[in-house]
C-alpha atoms as a PDB file:
ATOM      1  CA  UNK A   1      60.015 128.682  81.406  1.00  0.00           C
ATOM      2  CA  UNK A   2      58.591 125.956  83.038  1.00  0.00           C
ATOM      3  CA  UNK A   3      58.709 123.978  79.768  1.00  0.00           C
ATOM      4  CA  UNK A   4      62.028 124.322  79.932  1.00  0.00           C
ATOM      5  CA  UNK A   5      62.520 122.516  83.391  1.00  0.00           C
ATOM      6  CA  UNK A   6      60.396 119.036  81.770  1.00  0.00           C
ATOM      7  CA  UNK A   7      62.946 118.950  78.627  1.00  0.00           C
ATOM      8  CA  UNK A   8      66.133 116.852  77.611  1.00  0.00           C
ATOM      9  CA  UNK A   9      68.023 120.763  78.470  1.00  0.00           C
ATOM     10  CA  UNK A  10      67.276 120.980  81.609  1.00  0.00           C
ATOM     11  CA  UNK A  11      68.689 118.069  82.437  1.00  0.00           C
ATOM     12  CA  UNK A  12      72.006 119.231  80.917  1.00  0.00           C
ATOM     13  CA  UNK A  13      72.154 122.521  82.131  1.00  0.00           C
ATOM     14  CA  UNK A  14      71.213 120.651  85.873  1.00  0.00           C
ATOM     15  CA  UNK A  15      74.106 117.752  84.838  1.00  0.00           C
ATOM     16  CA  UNK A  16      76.639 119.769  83.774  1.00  0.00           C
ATOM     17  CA  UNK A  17      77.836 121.623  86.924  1.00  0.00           C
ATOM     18  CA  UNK A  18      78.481 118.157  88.397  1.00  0.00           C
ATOM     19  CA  UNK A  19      80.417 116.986  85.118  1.00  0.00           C
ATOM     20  CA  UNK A  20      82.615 120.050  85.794  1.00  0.00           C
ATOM     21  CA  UNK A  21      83.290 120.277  89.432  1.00  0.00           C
ATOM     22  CA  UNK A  22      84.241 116.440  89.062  1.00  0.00           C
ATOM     23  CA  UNK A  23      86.428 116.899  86.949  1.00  0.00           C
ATOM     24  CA  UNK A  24      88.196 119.294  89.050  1.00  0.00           C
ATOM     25  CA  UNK A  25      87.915 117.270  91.749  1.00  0.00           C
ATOM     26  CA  UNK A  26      89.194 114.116  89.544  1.00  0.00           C
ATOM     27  CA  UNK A  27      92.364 116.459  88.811  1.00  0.00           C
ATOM     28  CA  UNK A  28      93.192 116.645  92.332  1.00  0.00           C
ATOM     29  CA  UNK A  29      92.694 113.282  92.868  1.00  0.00           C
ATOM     30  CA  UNK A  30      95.326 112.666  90.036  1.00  0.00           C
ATOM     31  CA  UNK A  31      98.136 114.953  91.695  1.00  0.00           C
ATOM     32  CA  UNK A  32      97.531 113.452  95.140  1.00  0.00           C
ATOM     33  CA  UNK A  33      99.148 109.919  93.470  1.00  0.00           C
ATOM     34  CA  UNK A  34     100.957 111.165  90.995  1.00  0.00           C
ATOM     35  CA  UNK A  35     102.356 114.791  92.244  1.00  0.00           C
ATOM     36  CA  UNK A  36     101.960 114.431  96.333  1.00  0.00           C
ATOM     37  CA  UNK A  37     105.402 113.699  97.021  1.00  0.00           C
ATOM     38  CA  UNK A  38     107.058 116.497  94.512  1.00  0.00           C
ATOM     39  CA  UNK A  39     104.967 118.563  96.310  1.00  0.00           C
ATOM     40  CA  UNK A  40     106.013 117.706  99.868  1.00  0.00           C
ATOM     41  CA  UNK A  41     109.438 117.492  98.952  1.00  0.00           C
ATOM     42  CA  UNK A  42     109.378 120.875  97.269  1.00  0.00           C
ATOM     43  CA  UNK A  43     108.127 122.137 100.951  1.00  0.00           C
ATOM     44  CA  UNK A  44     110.812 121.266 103.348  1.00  0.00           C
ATOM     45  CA  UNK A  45     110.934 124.152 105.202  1.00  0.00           C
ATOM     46  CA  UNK A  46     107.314 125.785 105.280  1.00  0.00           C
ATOM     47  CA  UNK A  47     105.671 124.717 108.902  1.00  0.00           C
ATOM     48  CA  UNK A  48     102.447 124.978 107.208  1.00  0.00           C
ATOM     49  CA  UNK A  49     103.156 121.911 104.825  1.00  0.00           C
ATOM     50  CA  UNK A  50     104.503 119.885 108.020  1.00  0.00           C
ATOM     51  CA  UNK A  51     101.794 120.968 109.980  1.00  0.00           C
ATOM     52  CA  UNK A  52      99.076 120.111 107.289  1.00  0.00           C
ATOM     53  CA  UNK A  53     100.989 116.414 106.850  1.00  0.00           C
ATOM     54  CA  UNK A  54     100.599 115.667 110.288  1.00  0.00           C
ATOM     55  CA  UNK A  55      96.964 116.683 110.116  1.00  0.00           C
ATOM     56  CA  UNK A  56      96.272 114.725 107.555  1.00  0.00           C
ATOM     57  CA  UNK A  57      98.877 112.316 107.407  1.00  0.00           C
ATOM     58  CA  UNK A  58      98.650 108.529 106.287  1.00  0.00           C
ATOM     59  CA  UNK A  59      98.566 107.346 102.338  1.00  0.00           C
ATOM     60  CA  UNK A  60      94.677 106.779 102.214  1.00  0.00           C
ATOM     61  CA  UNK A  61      93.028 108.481  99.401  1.00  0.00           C
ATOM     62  CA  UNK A  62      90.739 110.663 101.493  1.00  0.00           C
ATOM     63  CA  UNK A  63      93.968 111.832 103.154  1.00  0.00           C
ATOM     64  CA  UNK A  64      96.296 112.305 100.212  1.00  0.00           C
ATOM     65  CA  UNK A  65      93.305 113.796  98.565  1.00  0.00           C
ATOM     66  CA  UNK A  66      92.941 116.607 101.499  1.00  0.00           C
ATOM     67  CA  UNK A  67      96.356 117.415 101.507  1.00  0.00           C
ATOM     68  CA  UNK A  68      96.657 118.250  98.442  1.00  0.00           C
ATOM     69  CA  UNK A  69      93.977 120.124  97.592  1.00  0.00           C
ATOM     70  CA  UNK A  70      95.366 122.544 101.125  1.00  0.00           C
ATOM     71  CA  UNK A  71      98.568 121.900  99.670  1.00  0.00           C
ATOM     72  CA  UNK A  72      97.162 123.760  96.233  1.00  0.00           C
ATOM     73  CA  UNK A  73      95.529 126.425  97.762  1.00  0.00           C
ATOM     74  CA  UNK A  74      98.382 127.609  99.681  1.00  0.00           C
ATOM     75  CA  UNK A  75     100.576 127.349  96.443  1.00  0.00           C
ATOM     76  CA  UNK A  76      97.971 129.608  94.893  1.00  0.00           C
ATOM     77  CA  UNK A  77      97.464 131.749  97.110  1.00  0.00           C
ATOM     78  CA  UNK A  78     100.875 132.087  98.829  1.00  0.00           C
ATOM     79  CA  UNK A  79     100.656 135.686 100.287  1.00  0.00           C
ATOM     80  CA  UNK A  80      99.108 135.566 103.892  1.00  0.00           C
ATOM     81  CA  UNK A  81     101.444 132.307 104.530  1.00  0.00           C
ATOM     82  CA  UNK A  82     104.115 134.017 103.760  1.00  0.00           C
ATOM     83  CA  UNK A  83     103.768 137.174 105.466  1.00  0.00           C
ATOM     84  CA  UNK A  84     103.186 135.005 108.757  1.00  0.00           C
ATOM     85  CA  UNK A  85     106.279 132.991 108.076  1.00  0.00           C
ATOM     86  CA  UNK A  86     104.648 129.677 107.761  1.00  0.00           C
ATOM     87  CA  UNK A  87     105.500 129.376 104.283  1.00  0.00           C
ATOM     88  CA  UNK A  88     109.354 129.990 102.418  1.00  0.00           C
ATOM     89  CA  UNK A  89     109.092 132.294  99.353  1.00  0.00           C
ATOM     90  CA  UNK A  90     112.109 130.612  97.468  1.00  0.00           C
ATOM     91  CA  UNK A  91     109.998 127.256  97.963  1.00  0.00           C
ATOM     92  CA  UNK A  92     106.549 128.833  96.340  1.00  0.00           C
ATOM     93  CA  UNK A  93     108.892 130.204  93.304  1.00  0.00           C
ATOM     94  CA  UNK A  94     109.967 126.590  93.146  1.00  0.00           C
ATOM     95  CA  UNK A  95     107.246 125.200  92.248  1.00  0.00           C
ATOM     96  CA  UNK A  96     107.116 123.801  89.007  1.00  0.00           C
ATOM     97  CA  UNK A  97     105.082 125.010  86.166  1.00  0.00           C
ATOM     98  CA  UNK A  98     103.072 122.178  84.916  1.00  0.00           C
ATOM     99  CA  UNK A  99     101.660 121.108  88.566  1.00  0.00           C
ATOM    100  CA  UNK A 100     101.060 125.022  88.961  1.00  0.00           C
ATOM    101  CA  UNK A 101      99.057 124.766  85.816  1.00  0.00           C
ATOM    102  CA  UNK A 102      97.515 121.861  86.633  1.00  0.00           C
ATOM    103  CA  UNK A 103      96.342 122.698  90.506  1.00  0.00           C
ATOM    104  CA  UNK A 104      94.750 126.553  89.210  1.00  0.00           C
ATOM    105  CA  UNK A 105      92.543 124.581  85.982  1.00  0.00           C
ATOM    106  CA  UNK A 106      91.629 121.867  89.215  1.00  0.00           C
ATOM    107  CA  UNK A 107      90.677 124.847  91.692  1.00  0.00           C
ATOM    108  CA  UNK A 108      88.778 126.846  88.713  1.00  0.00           C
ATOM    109  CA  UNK A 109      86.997 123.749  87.498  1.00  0.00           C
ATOM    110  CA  UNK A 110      86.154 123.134  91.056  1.00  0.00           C
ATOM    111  CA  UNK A 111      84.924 126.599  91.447  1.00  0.00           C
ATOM    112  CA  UNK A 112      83.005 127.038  88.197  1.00  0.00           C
ATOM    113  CA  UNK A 113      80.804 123.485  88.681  1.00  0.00           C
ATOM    114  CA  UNK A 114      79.666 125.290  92.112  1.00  0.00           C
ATOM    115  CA  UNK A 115      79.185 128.859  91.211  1.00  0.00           C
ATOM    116  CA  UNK A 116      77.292 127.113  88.206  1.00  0.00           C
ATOM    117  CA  UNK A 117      75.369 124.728  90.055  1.00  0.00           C
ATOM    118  CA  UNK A 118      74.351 127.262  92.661  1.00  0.00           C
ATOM    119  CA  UNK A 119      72.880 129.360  89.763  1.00  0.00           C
ATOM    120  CA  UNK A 120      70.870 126.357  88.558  1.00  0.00           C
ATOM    121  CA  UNK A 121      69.251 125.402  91.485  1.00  0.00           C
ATOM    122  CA  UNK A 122      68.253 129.694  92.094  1.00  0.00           C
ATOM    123  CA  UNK A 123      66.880 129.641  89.240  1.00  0.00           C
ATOM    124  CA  UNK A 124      64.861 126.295  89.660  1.00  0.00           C
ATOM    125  CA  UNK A 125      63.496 127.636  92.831  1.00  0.00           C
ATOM    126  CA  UNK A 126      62.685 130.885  91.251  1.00  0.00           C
ATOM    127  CA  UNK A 127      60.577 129.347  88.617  1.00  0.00           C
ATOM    128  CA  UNK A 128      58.926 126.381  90.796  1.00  0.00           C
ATOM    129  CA  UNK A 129      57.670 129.310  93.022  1.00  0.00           C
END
């Protein structure tokens, strides 16, 4: 195995978690210009949208960027706002299709790249001893 680790592979299989939790991360840097204001508009009533705007507030990227990657995860993941009435059910069924899409292939590539890249490095330390 340790072969392995001193080949043109290795580097791949090290490279590629990166390549794919970037791109995720890249996606969600796309809908904060391009979708942020659907979004927030779609929201009108849900205190947890106001409340995360205030939070993070402003139009830099690092801002937009936060806001809507919370703003995804509660769209995703909808229930436990909801039930504790920070969130409008009529506003999550709203939501349209392609940005739905488009936030769960961000959050999986996202998710993937770490899951993957905590595997890697496991398995480097398991075979560097």
């Amino acid at each position: 195995m340790s072969t392995f680790w001193n080949s043109w592979w290795a580097f791949a299989f090290m490279l590629a978690p990166f390549v794919i939790a970037l791109s995720g991360v890249f996606m969600f840097l796309f809908m904060a210009y391009r979708n942020l204001e659907t979004l927030l508009w779609l929201f009108p009533n849900s205190t947890y949208v106001k409340r995360q705007k205030l939070l993070w507030g402003g139009n830099g990227l690092r801002s937009r960027f936060m806001l809507t990657s919370s703003l995804a995860a509660v769209a995703l993941w909808p229930n436990g706002h909801i039930k504790r009435g920070e969130l409008d059910e009529d506003e999550v069924r709203n939501l349209p299709h392609s940005i739905r899409r488009r936030m769960v292939v961000a959050w999986w590539l996202c998710a993937v790249g770490m899951a993957w890249l905590f595997l890697a490095v496991g398995l480097l330390k398991l075979t560097r001893g």
